[in-house]
C-alpha atoms as a PDB file:
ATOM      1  CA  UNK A   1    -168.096  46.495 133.579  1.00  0.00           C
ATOM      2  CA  UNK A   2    -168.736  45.596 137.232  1.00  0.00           C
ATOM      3  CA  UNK A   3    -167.867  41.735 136.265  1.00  0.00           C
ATOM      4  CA  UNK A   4    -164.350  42.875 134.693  1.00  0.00           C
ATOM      5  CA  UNK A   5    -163.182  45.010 137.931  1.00  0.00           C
ATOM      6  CA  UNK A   6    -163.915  41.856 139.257  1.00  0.00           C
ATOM      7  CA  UNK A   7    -161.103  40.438 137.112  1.00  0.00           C
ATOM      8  CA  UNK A   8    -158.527  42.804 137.135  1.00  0.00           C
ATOM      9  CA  UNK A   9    -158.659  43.727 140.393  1.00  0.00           C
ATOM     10  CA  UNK A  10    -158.687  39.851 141.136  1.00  0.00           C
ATOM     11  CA  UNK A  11    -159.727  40.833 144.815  1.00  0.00           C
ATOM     12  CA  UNK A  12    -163.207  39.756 146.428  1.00  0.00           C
ATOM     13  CA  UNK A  13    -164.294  42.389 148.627  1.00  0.00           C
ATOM     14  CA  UNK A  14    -167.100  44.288 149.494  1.00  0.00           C
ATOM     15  CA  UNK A  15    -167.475  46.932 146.768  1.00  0.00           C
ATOM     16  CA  UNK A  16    -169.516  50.526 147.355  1.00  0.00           C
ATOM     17  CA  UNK A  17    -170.759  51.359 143.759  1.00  0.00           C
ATOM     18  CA  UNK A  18    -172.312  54.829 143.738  1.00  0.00           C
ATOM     19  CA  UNK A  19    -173.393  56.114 139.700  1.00  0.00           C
ATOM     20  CA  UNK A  20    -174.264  59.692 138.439  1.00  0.00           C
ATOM     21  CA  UNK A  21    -174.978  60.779 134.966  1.00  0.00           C
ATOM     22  CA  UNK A  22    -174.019  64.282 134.713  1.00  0.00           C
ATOM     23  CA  UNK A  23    -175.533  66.934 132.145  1.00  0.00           C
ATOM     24  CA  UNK A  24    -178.779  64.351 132.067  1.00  0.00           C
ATOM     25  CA  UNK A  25    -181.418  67.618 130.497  1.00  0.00           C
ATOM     26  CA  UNK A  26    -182.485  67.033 127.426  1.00  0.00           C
ATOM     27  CA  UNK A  27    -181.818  62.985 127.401  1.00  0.00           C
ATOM     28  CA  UNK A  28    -184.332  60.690 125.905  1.00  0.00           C
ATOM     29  CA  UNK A  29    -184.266  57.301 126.683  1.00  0.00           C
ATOM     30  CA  UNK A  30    -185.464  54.733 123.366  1.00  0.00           C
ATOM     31  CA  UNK A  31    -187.257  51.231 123.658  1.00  0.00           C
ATOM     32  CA  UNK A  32    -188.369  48.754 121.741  1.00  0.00           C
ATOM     33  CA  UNK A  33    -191.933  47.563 123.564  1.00  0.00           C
ATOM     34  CA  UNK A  34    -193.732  44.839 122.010  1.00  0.00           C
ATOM     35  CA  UNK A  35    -195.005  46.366 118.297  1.00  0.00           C
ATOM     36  CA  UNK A  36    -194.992  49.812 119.251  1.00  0.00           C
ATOM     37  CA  UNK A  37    -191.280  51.838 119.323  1.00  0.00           C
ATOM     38  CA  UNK A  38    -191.120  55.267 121.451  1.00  0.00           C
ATOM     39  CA  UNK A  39    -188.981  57.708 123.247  1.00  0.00           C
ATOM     40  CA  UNK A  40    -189.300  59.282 126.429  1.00  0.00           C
ATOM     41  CA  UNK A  41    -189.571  62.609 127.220  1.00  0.00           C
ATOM     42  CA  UNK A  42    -186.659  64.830 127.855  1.00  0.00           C
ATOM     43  CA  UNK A  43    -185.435  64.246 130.750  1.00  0.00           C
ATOM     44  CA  UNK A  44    -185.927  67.621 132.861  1.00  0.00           C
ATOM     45  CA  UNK A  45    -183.411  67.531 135.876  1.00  0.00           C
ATOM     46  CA  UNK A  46    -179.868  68.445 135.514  1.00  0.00           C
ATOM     47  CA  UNK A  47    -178.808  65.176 136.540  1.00  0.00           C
ATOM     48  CA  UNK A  48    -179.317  61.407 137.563  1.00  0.00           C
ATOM     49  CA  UNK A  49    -178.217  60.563 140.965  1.00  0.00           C
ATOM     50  CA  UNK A  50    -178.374  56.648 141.636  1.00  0.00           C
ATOM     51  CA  UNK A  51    -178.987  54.910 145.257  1.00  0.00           C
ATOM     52  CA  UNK A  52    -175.537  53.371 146.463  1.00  0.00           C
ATOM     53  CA  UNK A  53    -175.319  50.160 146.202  1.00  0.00           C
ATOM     54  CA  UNK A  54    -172.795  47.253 148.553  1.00  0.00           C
ATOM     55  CA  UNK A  55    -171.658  44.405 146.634  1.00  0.00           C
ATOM     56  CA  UNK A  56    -171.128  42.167 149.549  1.00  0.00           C
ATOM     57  CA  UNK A  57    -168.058  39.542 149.521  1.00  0.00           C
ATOM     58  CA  UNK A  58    -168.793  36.679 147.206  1.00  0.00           C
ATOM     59  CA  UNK A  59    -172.120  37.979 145.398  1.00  0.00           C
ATOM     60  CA  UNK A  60    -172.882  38.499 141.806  1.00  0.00           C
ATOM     61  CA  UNK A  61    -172.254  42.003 140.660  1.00  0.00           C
ATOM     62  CA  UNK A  62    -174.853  41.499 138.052  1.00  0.00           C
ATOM     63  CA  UNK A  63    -177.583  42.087 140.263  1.00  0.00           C
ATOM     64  CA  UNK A  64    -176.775  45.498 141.312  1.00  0.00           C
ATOM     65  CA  UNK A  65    -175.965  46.117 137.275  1.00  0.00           C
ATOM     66  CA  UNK A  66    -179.266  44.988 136.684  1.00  0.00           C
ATOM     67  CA  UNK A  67    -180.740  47.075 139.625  1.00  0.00           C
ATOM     68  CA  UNK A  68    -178.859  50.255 138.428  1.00  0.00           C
ATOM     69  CA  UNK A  69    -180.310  49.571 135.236  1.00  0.00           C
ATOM     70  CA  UNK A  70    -183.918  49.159 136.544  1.00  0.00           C
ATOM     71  CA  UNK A  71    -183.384  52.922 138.388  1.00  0.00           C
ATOM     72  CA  UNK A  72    -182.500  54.173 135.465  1.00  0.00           C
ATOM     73  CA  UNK A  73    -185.247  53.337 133.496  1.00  0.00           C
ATOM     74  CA  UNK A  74    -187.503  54.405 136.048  1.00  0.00           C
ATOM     75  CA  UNK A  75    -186.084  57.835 135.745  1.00  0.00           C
ATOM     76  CA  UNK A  76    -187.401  58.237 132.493  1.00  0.00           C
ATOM     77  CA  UNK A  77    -190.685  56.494 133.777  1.00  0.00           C
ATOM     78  CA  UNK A  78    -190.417  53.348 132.178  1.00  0.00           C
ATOM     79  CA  UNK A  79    -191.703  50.175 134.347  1.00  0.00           C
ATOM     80  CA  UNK A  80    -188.758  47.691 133.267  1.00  0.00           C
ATOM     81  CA  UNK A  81    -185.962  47.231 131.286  1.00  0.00           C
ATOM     82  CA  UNK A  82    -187.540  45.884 127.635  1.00  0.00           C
ATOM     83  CA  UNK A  83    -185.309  43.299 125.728  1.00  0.00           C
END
């Protein structure tokens, strides 16, 4: 997503992306992790509030997808994203 506003908005400037997942209670996160499959718990707070992050002029935006992703998962208490 952060790659395609990128492209449409065909502009290269420093971005501000700030994420929230509303009405988070009750979510349960699934993984695959090595030979065992599992859920988390539910998730107990109302909702998820990510850090902001800058996308400076010029750098990938994958990185902060990939960090956003890695906050995530450590909201449900996993250590990384699993593959």
């Amino acid at each position: 997503m952060l790659t395609e506003l990128l492209e449409v908005s065909s502009t290269d400037v420093p971005y501000l992306m700030a994420c929230a997942y509303l009405n988070a209670r009750g979510t349960r996160v699934w993984t695959q992790s090595g030979w065992a499959n599992k859920s988390s718990d539910p998730y107990k707070k109302r909702e998820i509030l990510w850090p902001e992050h800058l996308r400076a002029t010029g750098t990938d935006p994958m990185l902060i997808a990939e960090n956003l992703c890695l906050e995530m998962f450590d909201a449900f208490g996993f250590k990384q994203v699993v593959k």
